[in-house]
Structures are given as structure tokens and as C-alpha cells.
Protein backbone atom coordinates (compact mmCIF):
# COMPACT_ATOMS: atom_id res chain seq x y z
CA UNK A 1 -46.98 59.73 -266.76
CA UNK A 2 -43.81 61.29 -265.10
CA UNK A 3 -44.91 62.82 -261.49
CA UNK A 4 -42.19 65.01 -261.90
CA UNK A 5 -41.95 67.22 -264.86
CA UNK A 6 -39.08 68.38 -266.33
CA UNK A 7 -37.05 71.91 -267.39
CA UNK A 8 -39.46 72.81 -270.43
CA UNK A 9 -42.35 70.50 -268.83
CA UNK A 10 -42.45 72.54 -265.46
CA UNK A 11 -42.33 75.71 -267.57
CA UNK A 12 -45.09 74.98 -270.18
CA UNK A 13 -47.03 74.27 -266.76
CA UNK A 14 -46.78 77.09 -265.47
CA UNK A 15 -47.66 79.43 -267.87
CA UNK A 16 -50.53 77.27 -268.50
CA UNK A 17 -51.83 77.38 -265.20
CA UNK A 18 -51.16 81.05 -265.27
CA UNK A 19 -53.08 81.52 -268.14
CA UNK A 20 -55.69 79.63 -267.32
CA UNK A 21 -55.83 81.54 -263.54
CA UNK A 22 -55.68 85.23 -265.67
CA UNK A 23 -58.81 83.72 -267.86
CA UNK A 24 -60.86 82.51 -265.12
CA UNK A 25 -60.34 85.76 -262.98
CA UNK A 26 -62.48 87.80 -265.32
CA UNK A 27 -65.55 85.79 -264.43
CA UNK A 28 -65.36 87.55 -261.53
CA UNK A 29 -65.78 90.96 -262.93
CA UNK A 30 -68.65 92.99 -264.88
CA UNK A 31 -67.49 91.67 -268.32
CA UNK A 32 -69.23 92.91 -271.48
CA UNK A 33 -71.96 89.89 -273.44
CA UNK A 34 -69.67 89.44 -276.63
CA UNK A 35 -66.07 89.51 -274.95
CA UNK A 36 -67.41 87.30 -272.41
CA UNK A 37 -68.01 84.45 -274.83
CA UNK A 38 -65.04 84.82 -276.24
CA UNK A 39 -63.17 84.83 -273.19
CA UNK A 40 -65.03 81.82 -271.63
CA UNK A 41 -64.17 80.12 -274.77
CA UNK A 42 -60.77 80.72 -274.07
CA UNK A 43 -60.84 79.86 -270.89
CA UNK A 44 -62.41 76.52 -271.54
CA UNK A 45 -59.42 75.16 -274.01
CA UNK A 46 -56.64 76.59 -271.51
CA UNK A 47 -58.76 74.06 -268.51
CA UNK A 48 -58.30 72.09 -271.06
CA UNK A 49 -54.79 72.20 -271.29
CA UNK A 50 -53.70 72.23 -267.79
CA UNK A 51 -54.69 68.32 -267.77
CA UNK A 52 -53.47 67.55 -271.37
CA UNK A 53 -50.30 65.60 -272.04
CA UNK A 54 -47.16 67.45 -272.54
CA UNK A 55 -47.03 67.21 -276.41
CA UNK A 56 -45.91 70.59 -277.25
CA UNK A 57 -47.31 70.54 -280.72
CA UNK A 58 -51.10 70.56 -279.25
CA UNK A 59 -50.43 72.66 -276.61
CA UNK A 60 -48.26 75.07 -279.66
CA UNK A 61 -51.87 74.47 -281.41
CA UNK A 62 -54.53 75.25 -278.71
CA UNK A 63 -52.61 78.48 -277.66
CA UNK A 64 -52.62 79.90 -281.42
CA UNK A 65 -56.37 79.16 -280.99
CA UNK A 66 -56.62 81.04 -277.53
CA UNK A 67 -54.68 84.03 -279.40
CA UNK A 68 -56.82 84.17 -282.06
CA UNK A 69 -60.34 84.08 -279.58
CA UNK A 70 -58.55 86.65 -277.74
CA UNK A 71 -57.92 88.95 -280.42
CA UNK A 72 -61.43 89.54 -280.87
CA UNK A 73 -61.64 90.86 -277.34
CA UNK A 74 -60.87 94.67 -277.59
CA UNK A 75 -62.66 95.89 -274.66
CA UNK A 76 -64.56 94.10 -272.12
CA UNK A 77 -66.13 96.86 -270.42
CA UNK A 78 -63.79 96.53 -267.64
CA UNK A 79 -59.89 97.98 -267.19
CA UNK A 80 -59.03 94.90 -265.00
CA UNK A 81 -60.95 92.16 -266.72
CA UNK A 82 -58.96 93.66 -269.78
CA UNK A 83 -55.45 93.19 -268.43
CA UNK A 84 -56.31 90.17 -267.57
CA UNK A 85 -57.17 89.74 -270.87
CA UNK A 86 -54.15 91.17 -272.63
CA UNK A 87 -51.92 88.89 -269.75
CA UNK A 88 -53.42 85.89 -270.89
CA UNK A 89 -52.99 86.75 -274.62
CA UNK A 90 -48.93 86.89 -273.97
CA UNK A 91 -49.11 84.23 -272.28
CA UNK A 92 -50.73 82.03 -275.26
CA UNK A 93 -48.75 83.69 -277.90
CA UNK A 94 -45.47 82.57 -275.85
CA UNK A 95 -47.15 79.10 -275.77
CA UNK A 96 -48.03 79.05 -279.73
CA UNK A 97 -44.78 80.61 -280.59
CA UNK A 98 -42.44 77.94 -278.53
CA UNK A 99 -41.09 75.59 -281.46
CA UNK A 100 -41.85 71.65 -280.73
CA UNK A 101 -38.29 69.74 -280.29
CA UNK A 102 -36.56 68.34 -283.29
């Protein structure tokens, strides 16, 4: 595996990580039962993620699953845990909406 990723590579790592960090940052606050398990879901596949290989059609595929367990979050009981929440869900729809290369 390349130590060095490339242009789209570094990118898709990035927002990744990002997403994963906006995720995991709501364990830290007084999040709501349902939303939680939802969210920890969510979490779980992006830690996922960070270590997968750079195909972009699974990464493309785990985000659109991220959006969708996100999507049932409305509120989570908490303002920041919830733009946390929101952040992370543009993040993953940029991810799921990023066309794999020709």
C-alpha cells in the first residue's frame, strides 16, 4: 500500500477522518437513547473506513449507508451533539455522492 496518498486519496482521507472525528465527538455529550444508536452505528462504519483501502466504490457505498443512519437522527437532545451530527451527514453525502473513476 502507497505510504503516500495521492490528490483524490489525501482528500477522501480527510473527510473521512473528519467525519469520523465529528461522529465520535458526540459521545462526549448528553445524547438522547435512540439517536445515540444510530449515531454509534455510524460512527462504527466511518472507524471503519479510515483503515479501509482506497476503493472509492466501498467507501461511495458505506457513506450512502452513514447518510441514511443519519437521517434518522432528528434531534439528539443536544444543539452541539446535533451539529455534529448534521457536519458529519455532509460530510458522508459528499463521500456517497463522489463518482468512482472510469
Amino acid at each position: 500500500m502507497d505510504e503516500n496518498p495521492t490528490g483524490d486519496e489525501a482528500d477522501h482521507s480527510e473527510i473521512i477522518f473528519e467525519l469520523h472525528e465529528e461522529l465520535a465527538a458526540t459521545a462526549e455529550r448528553p445524547v438522547e437513547q435512540t439517536p445515540s444508536r444510530y449515531i454509534g452505528e455510524a460512527e462504527a462504519i466511518a472507524a471503519d473506513l479510515i483503515d479501509a483501502p482506497t476503493d472509492r466504490e466501498l467507501i461511495r457505498n458505506r457513506a450512502t449507508h452513514i447518510v441514511s443512519l443519519l437521517e434518522n437522527v432528528k434531534e439528539t437532545g443536544d444543539q452541539a451533539a446535533t451539529e455534529r451530527v448534521e457536519t458529519a451527514k455532509t460530510l458522508a453525502t459528499k463521500l456517497s455522492s463522489e463518482d468512482p473513476p472510469d
